[in-house]
PDB file of N, CA and C in Angstrom:
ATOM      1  N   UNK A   1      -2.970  -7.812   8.293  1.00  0.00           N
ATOM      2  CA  UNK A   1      -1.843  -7.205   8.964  1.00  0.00           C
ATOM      3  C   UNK A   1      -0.655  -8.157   9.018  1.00  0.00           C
ATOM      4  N   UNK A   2      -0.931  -9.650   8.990  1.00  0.00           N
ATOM      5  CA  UNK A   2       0.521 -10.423   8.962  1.00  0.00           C
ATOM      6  C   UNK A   2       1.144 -10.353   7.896  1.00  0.00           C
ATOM      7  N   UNK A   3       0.527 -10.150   6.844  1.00  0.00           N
ATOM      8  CA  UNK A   3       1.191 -10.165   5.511  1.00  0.00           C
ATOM      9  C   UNK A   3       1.622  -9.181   5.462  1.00  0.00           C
ATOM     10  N   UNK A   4       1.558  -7.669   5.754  1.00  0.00           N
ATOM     11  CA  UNK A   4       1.821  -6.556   5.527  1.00  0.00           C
ATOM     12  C   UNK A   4       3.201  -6.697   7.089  1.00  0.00           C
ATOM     13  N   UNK A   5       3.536  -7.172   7.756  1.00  0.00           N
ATOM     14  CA  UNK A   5       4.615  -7.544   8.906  1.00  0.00           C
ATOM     15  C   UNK A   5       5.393  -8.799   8.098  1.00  0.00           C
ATOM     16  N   UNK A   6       5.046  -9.871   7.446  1.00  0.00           N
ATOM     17  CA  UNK A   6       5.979 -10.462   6.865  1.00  0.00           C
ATOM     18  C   UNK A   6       6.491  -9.645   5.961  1.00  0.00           C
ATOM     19  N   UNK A   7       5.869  -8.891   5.284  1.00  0.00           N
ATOM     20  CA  UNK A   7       6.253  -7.908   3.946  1.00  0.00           C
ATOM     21  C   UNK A   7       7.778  -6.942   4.388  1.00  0.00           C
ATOM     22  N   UNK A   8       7.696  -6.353   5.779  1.00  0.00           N
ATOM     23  CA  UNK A   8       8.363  -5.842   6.464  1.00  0.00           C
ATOM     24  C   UNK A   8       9.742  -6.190   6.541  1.00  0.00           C
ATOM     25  N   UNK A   9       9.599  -7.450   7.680  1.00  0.00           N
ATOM     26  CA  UNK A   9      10.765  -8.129   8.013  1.00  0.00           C
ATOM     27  C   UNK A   9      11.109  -8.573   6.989  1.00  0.00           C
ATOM     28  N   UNK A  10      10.765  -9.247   5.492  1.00  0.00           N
ATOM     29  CA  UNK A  10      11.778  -9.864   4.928  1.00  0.00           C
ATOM     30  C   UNK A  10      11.827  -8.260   4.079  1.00  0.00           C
ATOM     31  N   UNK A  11      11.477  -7.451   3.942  1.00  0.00           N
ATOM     32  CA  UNK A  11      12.305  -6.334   3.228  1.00  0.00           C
ATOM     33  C   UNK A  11      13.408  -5.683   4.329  1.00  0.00           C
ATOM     34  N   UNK A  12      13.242  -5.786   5.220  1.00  0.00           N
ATOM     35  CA  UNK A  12      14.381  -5.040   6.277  1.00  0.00           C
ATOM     36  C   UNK A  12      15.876  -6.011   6.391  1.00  0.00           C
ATOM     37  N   UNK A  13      14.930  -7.497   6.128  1.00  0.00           N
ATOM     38  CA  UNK A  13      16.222  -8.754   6.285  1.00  0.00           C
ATOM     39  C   UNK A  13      17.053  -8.794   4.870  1.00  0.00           C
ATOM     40  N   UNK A  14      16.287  -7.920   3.631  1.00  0.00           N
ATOM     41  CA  UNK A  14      16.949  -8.475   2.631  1.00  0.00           C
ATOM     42  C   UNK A  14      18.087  -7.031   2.367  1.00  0.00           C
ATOM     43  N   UNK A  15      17.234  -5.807   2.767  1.00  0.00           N
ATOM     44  CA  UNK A  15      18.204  -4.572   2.941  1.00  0.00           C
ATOM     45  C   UNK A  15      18.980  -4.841   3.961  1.00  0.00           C
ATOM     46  N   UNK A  16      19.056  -5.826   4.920  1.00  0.00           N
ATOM     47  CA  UNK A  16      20.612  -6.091   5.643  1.00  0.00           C
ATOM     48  C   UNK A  16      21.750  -6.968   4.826  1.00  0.00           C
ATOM     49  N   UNK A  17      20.886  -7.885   4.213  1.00  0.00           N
ATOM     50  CA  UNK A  17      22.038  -8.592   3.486  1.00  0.00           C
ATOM     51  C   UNK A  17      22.457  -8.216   2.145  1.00  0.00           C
ATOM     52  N   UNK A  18      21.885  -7.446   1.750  1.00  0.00           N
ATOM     53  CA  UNK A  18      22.290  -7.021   0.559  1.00  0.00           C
ATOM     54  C   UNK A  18      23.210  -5.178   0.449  1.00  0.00           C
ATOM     55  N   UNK A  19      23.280  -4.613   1.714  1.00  0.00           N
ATOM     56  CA  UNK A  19      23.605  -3.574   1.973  1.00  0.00           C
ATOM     57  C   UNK A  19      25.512  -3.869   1.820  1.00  0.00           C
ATOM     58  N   UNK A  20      25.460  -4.629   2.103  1.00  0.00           N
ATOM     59  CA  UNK A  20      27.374  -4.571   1.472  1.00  0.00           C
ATOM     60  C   UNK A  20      27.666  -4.560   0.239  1.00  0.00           C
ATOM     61  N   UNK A  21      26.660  -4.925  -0.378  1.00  0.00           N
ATOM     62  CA  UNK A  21      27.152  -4.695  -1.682  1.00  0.00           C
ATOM     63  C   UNK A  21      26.274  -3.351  -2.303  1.00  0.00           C
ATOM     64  N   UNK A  22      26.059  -2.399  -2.109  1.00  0.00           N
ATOM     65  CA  UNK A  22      25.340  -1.400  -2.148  1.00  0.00           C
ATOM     66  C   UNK A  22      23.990  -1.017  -2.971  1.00  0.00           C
ATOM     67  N   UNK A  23      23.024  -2.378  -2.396  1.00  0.00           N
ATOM     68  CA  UNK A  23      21.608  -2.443  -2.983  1.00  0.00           C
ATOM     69  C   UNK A  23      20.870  -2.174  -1.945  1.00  0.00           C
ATOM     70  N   UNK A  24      19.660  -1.455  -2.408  1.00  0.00           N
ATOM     71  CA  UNK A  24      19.129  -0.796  -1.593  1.00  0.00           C
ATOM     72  C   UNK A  24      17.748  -1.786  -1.695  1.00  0.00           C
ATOM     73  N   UNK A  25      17.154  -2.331  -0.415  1.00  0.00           N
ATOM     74  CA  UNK A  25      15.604  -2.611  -0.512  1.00  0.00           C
ATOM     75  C   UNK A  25      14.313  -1.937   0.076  1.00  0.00           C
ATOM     76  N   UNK A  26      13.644  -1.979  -0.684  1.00  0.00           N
ATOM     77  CA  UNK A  26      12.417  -0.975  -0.109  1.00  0.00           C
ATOM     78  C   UNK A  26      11.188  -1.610  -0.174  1.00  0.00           C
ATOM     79  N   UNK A  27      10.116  -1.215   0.439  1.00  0.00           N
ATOM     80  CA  UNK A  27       8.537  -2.087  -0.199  1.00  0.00           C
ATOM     81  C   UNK A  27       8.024  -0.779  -0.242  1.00  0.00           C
ATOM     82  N   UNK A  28       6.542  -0.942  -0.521  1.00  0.00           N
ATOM     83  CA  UNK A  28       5.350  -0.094  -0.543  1.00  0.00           C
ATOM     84  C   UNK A  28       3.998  -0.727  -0.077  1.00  0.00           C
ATOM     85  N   UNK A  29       3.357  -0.240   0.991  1.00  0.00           N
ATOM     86  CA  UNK A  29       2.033  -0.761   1.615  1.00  0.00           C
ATOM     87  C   UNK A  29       1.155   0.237   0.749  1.00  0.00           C
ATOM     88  N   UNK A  30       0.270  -0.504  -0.386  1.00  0.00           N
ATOM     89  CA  UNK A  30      -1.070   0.724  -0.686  1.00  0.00           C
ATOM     90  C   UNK A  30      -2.164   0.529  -0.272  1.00  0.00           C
ATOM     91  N   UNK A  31      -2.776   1.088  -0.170  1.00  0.00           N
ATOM     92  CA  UNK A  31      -4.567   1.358   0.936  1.00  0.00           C
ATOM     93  C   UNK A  31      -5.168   1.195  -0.390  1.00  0.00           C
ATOM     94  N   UNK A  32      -6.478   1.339  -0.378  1.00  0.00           N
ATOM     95  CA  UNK A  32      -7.365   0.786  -1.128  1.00  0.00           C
ATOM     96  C   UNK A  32      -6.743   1.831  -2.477  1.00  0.00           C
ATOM     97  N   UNK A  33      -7.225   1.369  -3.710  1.00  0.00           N
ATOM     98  CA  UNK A  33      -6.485   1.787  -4.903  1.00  0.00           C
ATOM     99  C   UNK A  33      -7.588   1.917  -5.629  1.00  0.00           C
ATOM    100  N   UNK A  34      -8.285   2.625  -6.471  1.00  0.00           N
ATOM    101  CA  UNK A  34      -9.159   2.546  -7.372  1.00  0.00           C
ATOM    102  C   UNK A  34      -8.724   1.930  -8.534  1.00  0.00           C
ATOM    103  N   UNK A  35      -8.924   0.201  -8.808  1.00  0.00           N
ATOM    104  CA  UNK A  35      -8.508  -0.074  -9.765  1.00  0.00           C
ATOM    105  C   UNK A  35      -9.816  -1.820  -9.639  1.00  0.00           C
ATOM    106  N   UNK A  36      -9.209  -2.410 -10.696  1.00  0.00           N
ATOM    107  CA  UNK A  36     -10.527  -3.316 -10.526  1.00  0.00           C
ATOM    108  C   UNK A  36     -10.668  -4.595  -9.674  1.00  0.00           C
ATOM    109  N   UNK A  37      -9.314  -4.552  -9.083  1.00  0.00           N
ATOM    110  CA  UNK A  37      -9.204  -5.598  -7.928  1.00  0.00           C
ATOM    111  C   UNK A  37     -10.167  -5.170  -6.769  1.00  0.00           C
ATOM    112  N   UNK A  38     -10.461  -3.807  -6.302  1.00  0.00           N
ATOM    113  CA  UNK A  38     -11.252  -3.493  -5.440  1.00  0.00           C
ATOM    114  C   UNK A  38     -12.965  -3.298  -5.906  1.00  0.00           C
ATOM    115  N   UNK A  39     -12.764  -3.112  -7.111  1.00  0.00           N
ATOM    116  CA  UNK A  39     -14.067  -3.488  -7.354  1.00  0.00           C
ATOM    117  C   UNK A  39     -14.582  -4.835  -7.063  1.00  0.00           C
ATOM    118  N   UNK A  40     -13.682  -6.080  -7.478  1.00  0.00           N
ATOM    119  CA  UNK A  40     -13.954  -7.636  -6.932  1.00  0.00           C
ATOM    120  C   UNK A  40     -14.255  -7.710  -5.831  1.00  0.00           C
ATOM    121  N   UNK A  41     -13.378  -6.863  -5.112  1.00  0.00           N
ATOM    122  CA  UNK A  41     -13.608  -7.209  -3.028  1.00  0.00           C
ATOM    123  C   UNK A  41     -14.928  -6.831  -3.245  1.00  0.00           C
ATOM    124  N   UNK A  42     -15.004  -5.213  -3.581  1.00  0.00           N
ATOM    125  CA  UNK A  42     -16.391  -5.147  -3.195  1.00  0.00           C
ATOM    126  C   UNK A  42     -17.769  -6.092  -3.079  1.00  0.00           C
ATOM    127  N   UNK A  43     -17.434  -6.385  -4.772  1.00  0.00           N
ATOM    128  CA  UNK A  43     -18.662  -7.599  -5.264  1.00  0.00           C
ATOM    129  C   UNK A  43     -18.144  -8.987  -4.490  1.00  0.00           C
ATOM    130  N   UNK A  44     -17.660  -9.098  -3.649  1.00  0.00           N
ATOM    131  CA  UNK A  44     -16.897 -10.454  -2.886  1.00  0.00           C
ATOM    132  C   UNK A  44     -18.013  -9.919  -1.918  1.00  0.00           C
ATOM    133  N   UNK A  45     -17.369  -8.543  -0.857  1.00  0.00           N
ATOM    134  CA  UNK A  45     -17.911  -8.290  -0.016  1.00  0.00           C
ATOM    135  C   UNK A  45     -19.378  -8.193   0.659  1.00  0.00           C
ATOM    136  N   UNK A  46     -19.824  -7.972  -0.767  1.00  0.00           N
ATOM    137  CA  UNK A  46     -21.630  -7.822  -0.848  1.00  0.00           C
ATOM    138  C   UNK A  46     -21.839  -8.909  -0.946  1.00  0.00           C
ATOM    139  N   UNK A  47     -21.683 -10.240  -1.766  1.00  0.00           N
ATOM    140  CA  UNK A  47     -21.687 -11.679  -0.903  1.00  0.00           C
ATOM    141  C   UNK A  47     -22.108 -11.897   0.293  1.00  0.00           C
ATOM    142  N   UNK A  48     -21.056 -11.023   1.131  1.00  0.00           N
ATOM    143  CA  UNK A  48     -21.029 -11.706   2.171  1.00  0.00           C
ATOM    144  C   UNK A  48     -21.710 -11.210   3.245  1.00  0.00           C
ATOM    145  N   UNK A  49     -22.215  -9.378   2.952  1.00  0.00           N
ATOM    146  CA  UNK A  49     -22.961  -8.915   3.860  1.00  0.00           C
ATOM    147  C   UNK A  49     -24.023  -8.263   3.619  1.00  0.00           C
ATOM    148  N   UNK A  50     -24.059  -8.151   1.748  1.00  0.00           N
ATOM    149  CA  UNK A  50     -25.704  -8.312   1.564  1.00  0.00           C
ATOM    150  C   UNK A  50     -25.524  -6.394   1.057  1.00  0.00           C
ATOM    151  N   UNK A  51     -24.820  -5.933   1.328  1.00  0.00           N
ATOM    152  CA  UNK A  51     -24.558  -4.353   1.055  1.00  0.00           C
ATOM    153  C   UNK A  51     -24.819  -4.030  -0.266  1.00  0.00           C
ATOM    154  N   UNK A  52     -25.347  -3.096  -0.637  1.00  0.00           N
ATOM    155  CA  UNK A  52     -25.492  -2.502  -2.210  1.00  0.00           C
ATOM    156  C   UNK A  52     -24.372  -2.572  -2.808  1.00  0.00           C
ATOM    157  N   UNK A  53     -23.640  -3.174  -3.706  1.00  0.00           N
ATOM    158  CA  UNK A  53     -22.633  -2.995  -4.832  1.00  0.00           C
ATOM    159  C   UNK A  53     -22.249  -1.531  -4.602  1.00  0.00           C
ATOM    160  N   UNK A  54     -20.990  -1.292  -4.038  1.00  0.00           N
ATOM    161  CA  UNK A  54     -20.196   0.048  -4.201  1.00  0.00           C
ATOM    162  C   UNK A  54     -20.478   0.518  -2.858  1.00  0.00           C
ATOM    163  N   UNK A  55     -21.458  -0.258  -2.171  1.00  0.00           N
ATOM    164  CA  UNK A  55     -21.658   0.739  -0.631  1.00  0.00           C
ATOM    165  C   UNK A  55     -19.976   0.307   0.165  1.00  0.00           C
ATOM    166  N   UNK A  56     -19.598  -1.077   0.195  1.00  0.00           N
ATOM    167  CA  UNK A  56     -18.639  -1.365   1.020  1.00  0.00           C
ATOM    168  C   UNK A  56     -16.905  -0.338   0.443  1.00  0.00           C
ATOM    169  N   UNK A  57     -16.980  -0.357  -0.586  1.00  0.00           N
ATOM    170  CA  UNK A  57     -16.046   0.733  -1.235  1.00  0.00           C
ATOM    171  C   UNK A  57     -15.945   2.100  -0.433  1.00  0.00           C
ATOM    172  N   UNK A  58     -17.283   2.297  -0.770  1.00  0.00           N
ATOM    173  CA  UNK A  58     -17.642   3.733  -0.059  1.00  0.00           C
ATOM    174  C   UNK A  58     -17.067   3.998   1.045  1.00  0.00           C
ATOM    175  N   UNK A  59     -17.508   2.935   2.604  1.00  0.00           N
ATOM    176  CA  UNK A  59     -17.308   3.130   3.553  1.00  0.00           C
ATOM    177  C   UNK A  59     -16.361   2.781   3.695  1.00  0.00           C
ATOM    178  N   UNK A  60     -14.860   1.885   3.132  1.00  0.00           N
ATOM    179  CA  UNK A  60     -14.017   2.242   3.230  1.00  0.00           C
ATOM    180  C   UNK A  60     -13.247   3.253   3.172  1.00  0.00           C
ATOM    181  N   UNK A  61     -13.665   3.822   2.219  1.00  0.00           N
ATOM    182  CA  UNK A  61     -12.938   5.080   1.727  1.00  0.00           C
ATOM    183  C   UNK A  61     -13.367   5.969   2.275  1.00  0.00           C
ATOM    184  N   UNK A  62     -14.416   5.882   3.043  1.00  0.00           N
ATOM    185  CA  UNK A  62     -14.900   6.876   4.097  1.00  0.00           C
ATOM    186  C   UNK A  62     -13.915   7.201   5.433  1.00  0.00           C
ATOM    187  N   UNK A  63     -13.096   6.481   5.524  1.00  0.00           N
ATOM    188  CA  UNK A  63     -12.056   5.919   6.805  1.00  0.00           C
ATOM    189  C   UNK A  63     -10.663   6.688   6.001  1.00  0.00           C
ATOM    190  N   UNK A  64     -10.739   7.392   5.334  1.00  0.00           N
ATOM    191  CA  UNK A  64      -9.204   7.403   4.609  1.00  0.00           C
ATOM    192  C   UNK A  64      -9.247   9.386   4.803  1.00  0.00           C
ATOM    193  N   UNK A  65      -8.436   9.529   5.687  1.00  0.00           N
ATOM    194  CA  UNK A  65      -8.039  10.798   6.159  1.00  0.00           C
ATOM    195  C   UNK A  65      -8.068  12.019   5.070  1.00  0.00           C
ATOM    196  N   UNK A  66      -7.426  11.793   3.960  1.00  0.00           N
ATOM    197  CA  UNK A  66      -7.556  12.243   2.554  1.00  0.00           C
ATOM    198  C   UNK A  66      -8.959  12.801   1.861  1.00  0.00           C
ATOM    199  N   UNK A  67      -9.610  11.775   2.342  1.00  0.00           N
ATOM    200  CA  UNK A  67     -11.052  12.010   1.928  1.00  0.00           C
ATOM    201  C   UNK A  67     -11.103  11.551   0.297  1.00  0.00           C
ATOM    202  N   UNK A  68     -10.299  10.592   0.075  1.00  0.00           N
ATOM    203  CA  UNK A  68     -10.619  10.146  -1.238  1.00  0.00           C
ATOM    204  C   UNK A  68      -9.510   8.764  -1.596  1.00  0.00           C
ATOM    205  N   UNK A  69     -10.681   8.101  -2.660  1.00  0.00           N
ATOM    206  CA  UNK A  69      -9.768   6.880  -2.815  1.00  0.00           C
ATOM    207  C   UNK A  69      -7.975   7.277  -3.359  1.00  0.00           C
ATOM    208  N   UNK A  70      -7.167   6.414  -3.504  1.00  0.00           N
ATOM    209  CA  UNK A  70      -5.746   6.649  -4.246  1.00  0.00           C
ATOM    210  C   UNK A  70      -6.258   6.005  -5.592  1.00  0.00           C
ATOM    211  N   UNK A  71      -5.209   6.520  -6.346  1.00  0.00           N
ATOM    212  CA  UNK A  71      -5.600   6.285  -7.773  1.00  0.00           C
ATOM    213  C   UNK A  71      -3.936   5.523  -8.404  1.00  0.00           C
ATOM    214  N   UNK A  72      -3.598   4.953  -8.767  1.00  0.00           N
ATOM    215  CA  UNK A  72      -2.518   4.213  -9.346  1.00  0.00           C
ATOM    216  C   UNK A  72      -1.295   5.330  -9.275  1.00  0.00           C
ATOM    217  N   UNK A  73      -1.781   6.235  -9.890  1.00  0.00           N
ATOM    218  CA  UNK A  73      -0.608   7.550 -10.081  1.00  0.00           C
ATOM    219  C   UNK A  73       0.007   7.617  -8.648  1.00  0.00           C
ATOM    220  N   UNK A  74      -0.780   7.743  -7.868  1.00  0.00           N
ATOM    221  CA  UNK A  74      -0.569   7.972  -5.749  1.00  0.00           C
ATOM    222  C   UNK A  74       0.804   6.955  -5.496  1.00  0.00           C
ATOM    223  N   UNK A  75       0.646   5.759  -6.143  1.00  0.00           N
ATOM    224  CA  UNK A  75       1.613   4.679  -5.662  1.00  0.00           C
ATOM    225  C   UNK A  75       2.687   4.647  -6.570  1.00  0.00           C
ATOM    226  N   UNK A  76       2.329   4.804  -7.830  1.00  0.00           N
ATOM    227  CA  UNK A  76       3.469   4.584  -9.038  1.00  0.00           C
ATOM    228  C   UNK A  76       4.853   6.214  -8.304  1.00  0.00           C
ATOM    229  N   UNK A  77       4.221   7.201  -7.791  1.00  0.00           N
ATOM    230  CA  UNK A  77       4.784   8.447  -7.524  1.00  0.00           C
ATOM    231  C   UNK A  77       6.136   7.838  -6.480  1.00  0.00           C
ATOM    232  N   UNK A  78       5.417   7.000  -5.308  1.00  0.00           N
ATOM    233  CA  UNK A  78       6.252   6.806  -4.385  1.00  0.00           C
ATOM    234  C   UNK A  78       7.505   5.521  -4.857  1.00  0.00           C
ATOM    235  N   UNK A  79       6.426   4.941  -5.577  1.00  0.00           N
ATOM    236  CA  UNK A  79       7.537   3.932  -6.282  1.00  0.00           C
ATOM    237  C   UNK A  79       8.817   4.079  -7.167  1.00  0.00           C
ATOM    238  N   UNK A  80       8.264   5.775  -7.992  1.00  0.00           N
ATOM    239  CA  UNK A  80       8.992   6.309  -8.816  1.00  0.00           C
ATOM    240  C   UNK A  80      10.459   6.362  -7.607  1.00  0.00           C
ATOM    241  N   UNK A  81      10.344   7.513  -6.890  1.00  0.00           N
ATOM    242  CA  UNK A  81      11.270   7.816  -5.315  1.00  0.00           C
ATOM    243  C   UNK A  81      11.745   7.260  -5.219  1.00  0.00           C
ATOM    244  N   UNK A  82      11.421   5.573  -5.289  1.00  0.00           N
ATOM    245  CA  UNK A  82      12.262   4.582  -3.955  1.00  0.00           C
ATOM    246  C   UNK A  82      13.155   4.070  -5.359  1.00  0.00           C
ATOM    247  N   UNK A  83      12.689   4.296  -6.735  1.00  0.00           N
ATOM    248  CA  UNK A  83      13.775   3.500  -7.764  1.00  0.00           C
ATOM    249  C   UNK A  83      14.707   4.794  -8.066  1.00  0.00           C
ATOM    250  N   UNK A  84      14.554   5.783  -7.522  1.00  0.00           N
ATOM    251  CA  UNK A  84      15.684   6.623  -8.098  1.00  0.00           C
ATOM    252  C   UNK A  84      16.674   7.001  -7.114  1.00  0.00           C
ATOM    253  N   UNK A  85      17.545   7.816  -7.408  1.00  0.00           N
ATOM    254  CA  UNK A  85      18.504   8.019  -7.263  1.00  0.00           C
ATOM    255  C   UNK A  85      18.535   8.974  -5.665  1.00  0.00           C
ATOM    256  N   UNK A  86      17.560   9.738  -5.991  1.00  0.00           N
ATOM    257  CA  UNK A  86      16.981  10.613  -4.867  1.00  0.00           C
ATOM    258  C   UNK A  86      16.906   9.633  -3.488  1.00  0.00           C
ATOM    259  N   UNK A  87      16.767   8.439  -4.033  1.00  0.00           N
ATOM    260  CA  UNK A  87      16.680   7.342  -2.415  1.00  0.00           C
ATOM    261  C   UNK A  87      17.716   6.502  -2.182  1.00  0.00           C
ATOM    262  N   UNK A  88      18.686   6.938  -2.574  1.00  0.00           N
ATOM    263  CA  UNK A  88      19.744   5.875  -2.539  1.00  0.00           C
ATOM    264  C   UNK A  88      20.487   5.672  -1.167  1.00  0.00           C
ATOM    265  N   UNK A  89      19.966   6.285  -0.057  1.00  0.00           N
ATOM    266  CA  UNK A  89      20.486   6.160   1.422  1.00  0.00           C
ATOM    267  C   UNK A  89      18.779   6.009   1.961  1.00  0.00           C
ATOM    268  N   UNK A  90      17.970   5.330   0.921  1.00  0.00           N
ATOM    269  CA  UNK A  90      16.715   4.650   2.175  1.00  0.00           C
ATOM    270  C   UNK A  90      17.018   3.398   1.859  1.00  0.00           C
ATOM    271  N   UNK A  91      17.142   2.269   2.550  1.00  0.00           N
ATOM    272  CA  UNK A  91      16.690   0.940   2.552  1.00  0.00           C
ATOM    273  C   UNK A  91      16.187   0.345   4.168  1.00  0.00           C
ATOM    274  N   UNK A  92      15.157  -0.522   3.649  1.00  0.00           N
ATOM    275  CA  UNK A  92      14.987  -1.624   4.643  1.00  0.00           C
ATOM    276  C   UNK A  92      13.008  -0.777   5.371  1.00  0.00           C
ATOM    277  N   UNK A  93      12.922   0.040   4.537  1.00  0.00           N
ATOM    278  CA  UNK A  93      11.467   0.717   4.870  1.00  0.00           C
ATOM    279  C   UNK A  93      10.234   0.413   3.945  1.00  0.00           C
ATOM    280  N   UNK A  94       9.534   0.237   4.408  1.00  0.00           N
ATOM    281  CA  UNK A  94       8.185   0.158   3.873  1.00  0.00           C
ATOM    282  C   UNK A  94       7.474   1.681   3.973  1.00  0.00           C
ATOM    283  N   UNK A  95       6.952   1.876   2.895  1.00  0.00           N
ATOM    284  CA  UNK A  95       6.269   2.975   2.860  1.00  0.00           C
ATOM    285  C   UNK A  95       4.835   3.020   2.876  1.00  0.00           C
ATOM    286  N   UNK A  96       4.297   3.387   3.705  1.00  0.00           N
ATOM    287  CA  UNK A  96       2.825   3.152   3.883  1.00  0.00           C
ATOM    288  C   UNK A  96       2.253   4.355   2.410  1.00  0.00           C
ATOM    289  N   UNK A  97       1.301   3.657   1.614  1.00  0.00           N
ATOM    290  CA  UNK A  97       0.988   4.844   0.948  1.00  0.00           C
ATOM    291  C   UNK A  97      -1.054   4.402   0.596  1.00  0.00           C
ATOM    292  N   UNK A  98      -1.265   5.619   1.809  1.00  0.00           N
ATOM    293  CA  UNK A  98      -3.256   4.976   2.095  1.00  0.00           C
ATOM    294  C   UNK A  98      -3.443   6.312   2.452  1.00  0.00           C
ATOM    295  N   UNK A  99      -3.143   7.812   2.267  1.00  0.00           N
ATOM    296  CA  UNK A  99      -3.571   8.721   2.579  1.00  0.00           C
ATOM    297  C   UNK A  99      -4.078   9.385   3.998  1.00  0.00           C
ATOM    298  N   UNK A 100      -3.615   8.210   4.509  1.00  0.00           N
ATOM    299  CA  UNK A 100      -4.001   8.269   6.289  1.00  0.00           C
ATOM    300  C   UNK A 100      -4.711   7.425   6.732  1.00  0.00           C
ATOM    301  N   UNK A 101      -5.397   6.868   6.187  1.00  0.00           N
ATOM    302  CA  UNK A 101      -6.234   5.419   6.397  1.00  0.00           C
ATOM    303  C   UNK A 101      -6.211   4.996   7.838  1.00  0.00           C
ATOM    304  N   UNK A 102      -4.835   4.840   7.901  1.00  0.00           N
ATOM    305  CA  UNK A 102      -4.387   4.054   9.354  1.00  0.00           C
ATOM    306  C   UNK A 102      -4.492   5.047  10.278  1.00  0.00           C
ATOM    307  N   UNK A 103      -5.025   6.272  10.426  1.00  0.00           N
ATOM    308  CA  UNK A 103      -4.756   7.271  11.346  1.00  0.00           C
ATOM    309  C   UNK A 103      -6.494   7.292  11.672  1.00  0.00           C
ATOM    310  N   UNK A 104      -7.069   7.004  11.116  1.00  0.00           N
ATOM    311  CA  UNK A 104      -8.544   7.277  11.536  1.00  0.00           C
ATOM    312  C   UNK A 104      -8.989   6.626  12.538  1.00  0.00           C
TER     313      UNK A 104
END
């Protein structure tokens, strides 16, 4: 969570200073992603608590309101948004993109 609050403030600090000259800054927070970095946690995770390979995945993604992991497309979509034109009066926001994750 600190990294995802530093992530914040310096995107909100850099959409203040850069807003006079009419650049817009944005971030993106993604929740677990089906890609092979989370496969590592997993096999990290089972290390550390002994869980079947793919169980700790699972029960994450068990926590995600959606009822299913995000897939690259989920984040590239919102990322598409924040580089176009369609967003050119958002800056200084982070976009949470975890399907609800945080709501469970």
């Amino acid at each position: 969570m600190l990294e995802g609050n530093a992530v914040r403030g310096l995107t909100q600090a850099a959409a203040q200073e850069l807003a006079p000259h009419h650049i817009t800054v944005n971030g993106y927070a993604p929740g677990i992603v089906d890609t092979p970095m989370w496969t590592y946690i997993d096999e990290q995770m089972h290390n550390l608590n002994g869980k079947p390979i793919g169980q700790n995945f699972k029960d994450m993604v068990s926590t995600i309101a959606l009822g299913r992991c995000e897939v690259p497309a989920d984040v590239a979509g919102v990322v598409s948004f924040l580089a176009s034109d369609n967003a050119d009066y958002v800056t200084g926001q982070t976009v949470i993109v975890d399907g609800g994750m945080q709501y469970r």
